[in-house]
Each structure stands twice: as structure tokens, then as C-alpha cells.
Protein backbone atom coordinates (compact mmCIF):
# COMPACT_ATOMS: atom_id res chain seq x y z
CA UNK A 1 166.61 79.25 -4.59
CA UNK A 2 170.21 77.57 -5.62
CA UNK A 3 170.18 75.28 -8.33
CA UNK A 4 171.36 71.99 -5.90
CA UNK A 5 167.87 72.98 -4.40
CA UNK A 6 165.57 73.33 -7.07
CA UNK A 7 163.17 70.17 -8.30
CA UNK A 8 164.92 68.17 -11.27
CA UNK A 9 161.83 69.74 -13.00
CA UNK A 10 163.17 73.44 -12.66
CA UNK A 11 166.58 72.11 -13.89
CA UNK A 12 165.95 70.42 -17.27
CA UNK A 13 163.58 69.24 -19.63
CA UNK A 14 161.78 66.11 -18.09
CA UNK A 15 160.84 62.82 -19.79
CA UNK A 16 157.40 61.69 -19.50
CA UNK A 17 156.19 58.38 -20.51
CA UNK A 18 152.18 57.68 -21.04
CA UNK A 19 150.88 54.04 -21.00
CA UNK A 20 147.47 53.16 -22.01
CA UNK A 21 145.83 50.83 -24.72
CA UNK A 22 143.08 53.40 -25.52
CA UNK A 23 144.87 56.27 -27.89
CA UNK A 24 142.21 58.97 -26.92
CA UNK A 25 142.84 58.35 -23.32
CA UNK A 26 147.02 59.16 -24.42
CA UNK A 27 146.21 62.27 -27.03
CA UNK A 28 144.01 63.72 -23.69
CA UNK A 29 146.94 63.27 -21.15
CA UNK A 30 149.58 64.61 -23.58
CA UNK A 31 147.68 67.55 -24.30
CA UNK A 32 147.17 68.23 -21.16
CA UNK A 33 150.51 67.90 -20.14
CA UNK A 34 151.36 70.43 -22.66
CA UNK A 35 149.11 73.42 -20.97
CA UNK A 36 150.48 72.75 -17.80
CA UNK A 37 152.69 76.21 -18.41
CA UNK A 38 155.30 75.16 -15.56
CA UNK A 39 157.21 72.38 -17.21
CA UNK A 40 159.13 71.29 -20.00
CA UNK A 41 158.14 67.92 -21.19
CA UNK A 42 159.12 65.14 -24.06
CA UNK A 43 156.03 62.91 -24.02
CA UNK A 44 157.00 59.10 -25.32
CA UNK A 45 153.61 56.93 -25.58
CA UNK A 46 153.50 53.36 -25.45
CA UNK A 47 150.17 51.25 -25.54
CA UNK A 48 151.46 47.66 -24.14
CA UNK A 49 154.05 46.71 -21.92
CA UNK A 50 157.10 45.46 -24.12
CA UNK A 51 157.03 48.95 -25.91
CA UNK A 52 156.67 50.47 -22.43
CA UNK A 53 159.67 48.70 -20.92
CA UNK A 54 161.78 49.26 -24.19
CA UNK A 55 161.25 53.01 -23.82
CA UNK A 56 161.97 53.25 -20.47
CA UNK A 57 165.28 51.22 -20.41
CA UNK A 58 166.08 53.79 -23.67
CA UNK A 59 165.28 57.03 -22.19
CA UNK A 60 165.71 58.72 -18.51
CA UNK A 61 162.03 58.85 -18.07
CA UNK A 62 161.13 60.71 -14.99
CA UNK A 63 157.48 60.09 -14.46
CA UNK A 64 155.11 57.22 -16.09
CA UNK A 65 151.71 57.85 -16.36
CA UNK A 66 149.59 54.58 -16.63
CA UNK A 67 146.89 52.56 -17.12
CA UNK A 68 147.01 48.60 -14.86
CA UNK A 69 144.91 47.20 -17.34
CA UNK A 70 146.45 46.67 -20.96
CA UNK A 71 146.74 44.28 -23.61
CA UNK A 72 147.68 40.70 -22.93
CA UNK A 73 149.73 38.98 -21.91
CA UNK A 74 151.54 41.55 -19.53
CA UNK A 75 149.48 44.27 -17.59
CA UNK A 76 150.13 47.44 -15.75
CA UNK A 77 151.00 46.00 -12.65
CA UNK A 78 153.89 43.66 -14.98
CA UNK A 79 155.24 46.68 -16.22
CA UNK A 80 155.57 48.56 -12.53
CA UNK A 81 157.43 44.93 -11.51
CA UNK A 82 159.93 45.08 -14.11
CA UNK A 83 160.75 48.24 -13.62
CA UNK A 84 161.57 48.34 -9.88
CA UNK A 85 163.82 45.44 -10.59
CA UNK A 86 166.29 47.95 -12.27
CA UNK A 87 164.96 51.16 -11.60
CA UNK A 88 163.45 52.72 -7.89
CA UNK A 89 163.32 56.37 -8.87
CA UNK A 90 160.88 56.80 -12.11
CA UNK A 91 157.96 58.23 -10.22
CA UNK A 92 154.87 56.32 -11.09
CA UNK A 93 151.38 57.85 -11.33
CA UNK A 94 148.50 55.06 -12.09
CA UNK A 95 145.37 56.29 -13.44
CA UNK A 96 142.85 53.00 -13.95
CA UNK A 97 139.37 52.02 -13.84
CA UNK A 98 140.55 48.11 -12.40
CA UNK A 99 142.31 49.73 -9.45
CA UNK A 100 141.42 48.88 -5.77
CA UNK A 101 139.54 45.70 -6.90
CA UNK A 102 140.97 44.27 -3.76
CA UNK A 103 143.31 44.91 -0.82
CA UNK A 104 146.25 43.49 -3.01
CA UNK A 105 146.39 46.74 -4.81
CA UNK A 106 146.73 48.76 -1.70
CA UNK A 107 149.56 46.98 -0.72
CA UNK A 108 151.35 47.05 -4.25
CA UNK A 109 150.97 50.65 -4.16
CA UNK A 110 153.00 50.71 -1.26
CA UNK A 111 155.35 47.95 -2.18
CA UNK A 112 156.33 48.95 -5.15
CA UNK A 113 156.64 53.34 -4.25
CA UNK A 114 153.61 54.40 -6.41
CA UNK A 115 153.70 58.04 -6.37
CA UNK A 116 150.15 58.61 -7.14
CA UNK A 117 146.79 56.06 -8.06
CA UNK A 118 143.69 57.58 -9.04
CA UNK A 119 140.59 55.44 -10.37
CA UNK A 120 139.18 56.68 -13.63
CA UNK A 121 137.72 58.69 -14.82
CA UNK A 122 139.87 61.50 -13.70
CA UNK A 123 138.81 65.13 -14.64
CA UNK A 124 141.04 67.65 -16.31
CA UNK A 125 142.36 69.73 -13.61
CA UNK A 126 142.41 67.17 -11.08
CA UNK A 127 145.31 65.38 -13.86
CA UNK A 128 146.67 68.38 -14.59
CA UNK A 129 146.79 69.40 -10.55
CA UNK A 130 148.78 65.77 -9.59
CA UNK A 131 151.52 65.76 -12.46
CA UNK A 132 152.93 69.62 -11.74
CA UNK A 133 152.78 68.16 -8.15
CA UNK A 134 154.30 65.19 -8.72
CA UNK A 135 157.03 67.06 -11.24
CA UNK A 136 157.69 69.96 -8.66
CA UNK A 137 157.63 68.38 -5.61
CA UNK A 138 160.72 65.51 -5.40
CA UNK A 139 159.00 64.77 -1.81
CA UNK A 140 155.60 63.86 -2.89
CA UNK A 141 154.53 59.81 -2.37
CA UNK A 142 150.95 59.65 -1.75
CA UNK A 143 150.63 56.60 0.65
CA UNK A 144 147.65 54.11 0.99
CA UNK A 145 146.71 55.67 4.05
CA UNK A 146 146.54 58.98 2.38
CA UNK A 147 144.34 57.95 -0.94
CA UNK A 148 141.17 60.00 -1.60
CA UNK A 149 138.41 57.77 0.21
CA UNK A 150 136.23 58.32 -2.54
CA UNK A 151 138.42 55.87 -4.84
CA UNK A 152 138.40 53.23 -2.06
């Protein structure tokens, strides 16, 4: 494979960043993130929003892992809008027990290019499984239509 082929992933060390108000919930992802043997990762953490946006306009984050629901007064969703106002290519993968609550959801997913939403609780491999997809494969945009019916 050339190297104007290969996934950024193959190329370079990528930048993850993990959003969630619940600490345990950011030790688990990061560690898991770190046995997934086919990348290279720098793991930033942020628990609320304004951190969350701060790191992102500070770093070339590549993928952000979060949670929708966070500490007042801006949420997951906030974050997600902010971000697409200056930024359309951090992949996005959404991992929260408040999503789907309505059909508004759906259509943000769509709206604003989530890469991936899955409700929690989430097991191990199934995390694990998504992020090496999402990291190796520059193509992969799981649309509404596609989401596991299970989390509908």
C-alpha cells in the first residue's frame, strides 16, 4: 500500500480526545484504547465542555469520544455545535445513556456528520471494535439509517 493511500492512522500518531463527567467511564476508554495493538494514540481527557473545546482548538484531535450529557450549563450536543462551526473533519463517536430520547437526535446525528452513536452501556470489545474502525477506515460514517436497532 503507498503511503498517499494508507489511513492517517497508519501514517502518524493520532490524537484522541475523551469527554465524559464520570472519571471511571474516561480511565475505562483510555485503557482500552491503549490495548487496541493497531494504533498509536495521545489520549487528552476533558470532563465539561469549555475544557473540551479548549483542547480541541489546541491540539489536531482526530477522533472525540463522548458523552451528550455533561455538566451544566453546556452539554454534549453544545460541544458537537461548536465544533462544526470551525472544524468538519474531527470524527465524532458518541457513547451516551440520554441518546435517541427523541427523533431530534437522529437527525443531529446526521446533521452534524457523527461518525458513530452508541447508547450505554457499551461492552469492551464492542468499544474497542468501533474506534480501530473508525481510526482505520477514513470512509466509515455510520448513518441513522444504519444504527443498530437495538439502540433505537
Amino acid at each position: 500500500m503507498s503511503e498517499e493511500k494508507m489511513p492517517l492512522i497508519m501514517k502518524k500518531r493520532v490524537k484522541i480526545l475523551i469527554v465524559d463527567d464520570e472519571v471511571v467511564l474516561r480511565e475505562l476508554y483510555k485503557t482500552l484504547i491503549k490495548q487496541i495493538q493497531s494504533i498509536d494514540a495521545e489520549v487528552f481527557e476533558a470532563d465539561n465542555a469549555a475544557d473540551a473545546l479548549k483542547i480541541i482548538k489546541e491540539q489536531n484531535i482526530y477522533l472525540l469520544i463522548q458523552d451528550l450529557e455533561l455538566r451544566q450549563p453546556l452539554n454534549g450536543w453544545d460541544i458537537i455545535r461548536q465544533l462544526r462551526e470551525f472544524n468538519n473533519e474531527i470524527r465524532i463517536f458518541i457513547l451516551s445513556a440520554w441518546l435517541f430520547e427523541g427523533v431530534e437526535d437522529a437527525e443531529k446525528l446526521n446533521k452534524f456528520k457523527v461518525t458513530k452513536a452508541i447508547k450505554k452501556a457499551v461492552n469492551t470489545a464492542e468499544f474497542k471494535y468501533y474506534v480501530d474502525k473508525i481510526l482505520h477506515d477514513e470512509n466509515y460514517f455510520d448513518t441513522v439509517d444504519k444504527i443498530d436497532e437495538r439502540i433505537i
